[in-house]
PDB file of N, CA and C in Angstrom:
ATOM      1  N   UNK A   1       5.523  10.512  -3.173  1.00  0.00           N
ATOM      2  CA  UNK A   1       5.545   9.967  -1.829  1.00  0.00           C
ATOM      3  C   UNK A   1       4.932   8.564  -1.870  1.00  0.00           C
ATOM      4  N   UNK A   2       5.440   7.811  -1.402  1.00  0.00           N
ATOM      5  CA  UNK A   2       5.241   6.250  -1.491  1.00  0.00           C
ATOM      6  C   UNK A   2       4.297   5.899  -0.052  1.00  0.00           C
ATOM      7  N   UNK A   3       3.424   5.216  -0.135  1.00  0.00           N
ATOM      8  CA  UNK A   3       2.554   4.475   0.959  1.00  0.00           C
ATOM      9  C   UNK A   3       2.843   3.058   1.558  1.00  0.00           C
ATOM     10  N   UNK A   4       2.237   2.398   2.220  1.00  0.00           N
ATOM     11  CA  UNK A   4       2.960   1.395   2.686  1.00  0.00           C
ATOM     12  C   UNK A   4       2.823   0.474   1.777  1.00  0.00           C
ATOM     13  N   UNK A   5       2.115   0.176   0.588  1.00  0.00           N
ATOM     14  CA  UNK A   5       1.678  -0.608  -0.579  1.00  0.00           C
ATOM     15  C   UNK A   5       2.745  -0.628  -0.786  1.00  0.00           C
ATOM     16  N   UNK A   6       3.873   0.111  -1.297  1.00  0.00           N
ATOM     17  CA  UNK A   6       5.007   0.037  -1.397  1.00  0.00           C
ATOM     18  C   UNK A   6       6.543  -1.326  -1.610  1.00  0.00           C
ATOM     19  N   UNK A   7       5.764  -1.390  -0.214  1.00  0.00           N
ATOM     20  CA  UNK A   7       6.842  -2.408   0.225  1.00  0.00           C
ATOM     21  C   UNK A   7       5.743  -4.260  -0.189  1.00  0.00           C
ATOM     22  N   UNK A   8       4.723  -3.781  -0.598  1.00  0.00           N
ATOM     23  CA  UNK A   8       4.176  -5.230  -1.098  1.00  0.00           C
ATOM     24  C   UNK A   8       4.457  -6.102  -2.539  1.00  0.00           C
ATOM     25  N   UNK A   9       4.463  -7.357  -2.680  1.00  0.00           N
ATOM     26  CA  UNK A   9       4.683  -7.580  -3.853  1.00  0.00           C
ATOM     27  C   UNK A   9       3.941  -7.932  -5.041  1.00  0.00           C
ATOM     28  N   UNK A  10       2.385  -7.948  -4.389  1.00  0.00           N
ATOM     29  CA  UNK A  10       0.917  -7.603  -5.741  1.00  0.00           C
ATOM     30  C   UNK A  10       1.635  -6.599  -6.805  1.00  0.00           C
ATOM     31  N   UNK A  11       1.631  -6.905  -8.012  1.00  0.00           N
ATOM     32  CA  UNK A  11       1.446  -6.066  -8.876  1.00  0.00           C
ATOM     33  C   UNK A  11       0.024  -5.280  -8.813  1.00  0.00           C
ATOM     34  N   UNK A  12      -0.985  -5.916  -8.435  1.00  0.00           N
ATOM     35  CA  UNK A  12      -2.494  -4.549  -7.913  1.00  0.00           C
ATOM     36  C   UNK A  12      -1.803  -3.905  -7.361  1.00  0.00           C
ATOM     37  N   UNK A  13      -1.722  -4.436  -5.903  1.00  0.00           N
ATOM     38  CA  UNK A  13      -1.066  -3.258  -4.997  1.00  0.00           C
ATOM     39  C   UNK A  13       0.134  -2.250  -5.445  1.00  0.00           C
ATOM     40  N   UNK A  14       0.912  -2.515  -5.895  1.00  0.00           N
ATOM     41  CA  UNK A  14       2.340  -1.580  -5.937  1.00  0.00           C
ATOM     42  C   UNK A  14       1.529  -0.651  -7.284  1.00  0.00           C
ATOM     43  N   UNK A  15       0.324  -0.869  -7.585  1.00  0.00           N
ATOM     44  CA  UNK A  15       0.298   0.452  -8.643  1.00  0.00           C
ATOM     45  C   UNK A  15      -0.495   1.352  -8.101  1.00  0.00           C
ATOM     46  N   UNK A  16      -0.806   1.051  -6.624  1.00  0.00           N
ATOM     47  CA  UNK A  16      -1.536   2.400  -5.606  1.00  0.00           C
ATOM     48  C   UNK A  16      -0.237   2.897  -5.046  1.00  0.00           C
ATOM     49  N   UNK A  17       1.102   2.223  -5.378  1.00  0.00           N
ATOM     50  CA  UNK A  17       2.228   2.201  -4.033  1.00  0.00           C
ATOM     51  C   UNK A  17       2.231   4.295  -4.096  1.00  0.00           C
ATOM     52  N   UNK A  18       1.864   5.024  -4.734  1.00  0.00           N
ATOM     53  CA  UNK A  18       2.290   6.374  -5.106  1.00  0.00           C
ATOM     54  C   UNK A  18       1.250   7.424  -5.182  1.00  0.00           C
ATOM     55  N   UNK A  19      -0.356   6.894  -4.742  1.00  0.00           N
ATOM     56  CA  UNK A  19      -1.382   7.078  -4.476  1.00  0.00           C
ATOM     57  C   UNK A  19      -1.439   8.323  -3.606  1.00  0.00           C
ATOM     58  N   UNK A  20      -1.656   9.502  -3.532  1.00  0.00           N
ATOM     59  CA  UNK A  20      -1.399  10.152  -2.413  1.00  0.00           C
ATOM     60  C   UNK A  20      -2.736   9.961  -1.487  1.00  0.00           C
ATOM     61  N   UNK A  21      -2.834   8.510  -1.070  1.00  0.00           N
ATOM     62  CA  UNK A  21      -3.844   8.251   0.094  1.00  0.00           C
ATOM     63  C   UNK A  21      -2.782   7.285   0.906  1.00  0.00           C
ATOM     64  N   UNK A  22      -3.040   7.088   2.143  1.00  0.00           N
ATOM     65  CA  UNK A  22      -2.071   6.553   3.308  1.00  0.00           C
ATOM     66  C   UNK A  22      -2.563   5.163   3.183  1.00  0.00           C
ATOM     67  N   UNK A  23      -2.752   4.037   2.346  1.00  0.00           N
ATOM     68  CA  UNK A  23      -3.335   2.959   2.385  1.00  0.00           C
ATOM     69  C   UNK A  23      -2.402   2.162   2.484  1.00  0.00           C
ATOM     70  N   UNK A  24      -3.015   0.928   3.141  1.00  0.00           N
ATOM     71  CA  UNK A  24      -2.895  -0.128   4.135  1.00  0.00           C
ATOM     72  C   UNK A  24      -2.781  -1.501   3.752  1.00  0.00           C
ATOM     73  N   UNK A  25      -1.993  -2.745   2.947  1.00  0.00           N
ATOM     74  CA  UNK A  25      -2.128  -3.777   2.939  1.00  0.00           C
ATOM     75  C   UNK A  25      -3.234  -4.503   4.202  1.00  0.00           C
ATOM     76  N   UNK A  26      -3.867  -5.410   3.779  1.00  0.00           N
ATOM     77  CA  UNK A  26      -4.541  -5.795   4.533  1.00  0.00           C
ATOM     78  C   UNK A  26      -3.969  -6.799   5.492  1.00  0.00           C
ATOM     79  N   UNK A  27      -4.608  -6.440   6.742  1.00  0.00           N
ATOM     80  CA  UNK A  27      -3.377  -7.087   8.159  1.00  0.00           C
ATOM     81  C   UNK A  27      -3.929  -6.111   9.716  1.00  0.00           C
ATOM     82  N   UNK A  28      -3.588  -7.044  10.344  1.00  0.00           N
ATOM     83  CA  UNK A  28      -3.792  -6.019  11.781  1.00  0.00           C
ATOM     84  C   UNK A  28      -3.337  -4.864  12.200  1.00  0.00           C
ATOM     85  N   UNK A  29      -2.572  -4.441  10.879  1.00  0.00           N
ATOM     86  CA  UNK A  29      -2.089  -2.936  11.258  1.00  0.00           C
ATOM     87  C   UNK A  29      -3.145  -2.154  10.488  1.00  0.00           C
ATOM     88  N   UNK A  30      -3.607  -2.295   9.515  1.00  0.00           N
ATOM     89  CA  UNK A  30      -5.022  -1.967   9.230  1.00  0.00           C
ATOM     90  C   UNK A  30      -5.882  -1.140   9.704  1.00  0.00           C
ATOM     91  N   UNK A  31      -6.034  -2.028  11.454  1.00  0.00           N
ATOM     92  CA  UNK A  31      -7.233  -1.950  12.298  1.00  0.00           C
ATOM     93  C   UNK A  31      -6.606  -1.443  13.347  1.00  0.00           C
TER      94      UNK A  31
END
């Protein structure tokens, strides 16, 4: 199951993209 990291283009980020936690690029959807 993919998280919203997903759709980002960090190589950091896209290697949580499958994380089974619901995490959040940082942004006002965030908060």
């Amino acid at each position: 199951m993919a998280n919203r990291l997903a759709q980002e283009k960090s190589p950091y980020l896209l290697q949580h993209a499958h994380n089974p936690v619901d995490w959040y690029p940082w942004g006002d959807e965030a908060f």
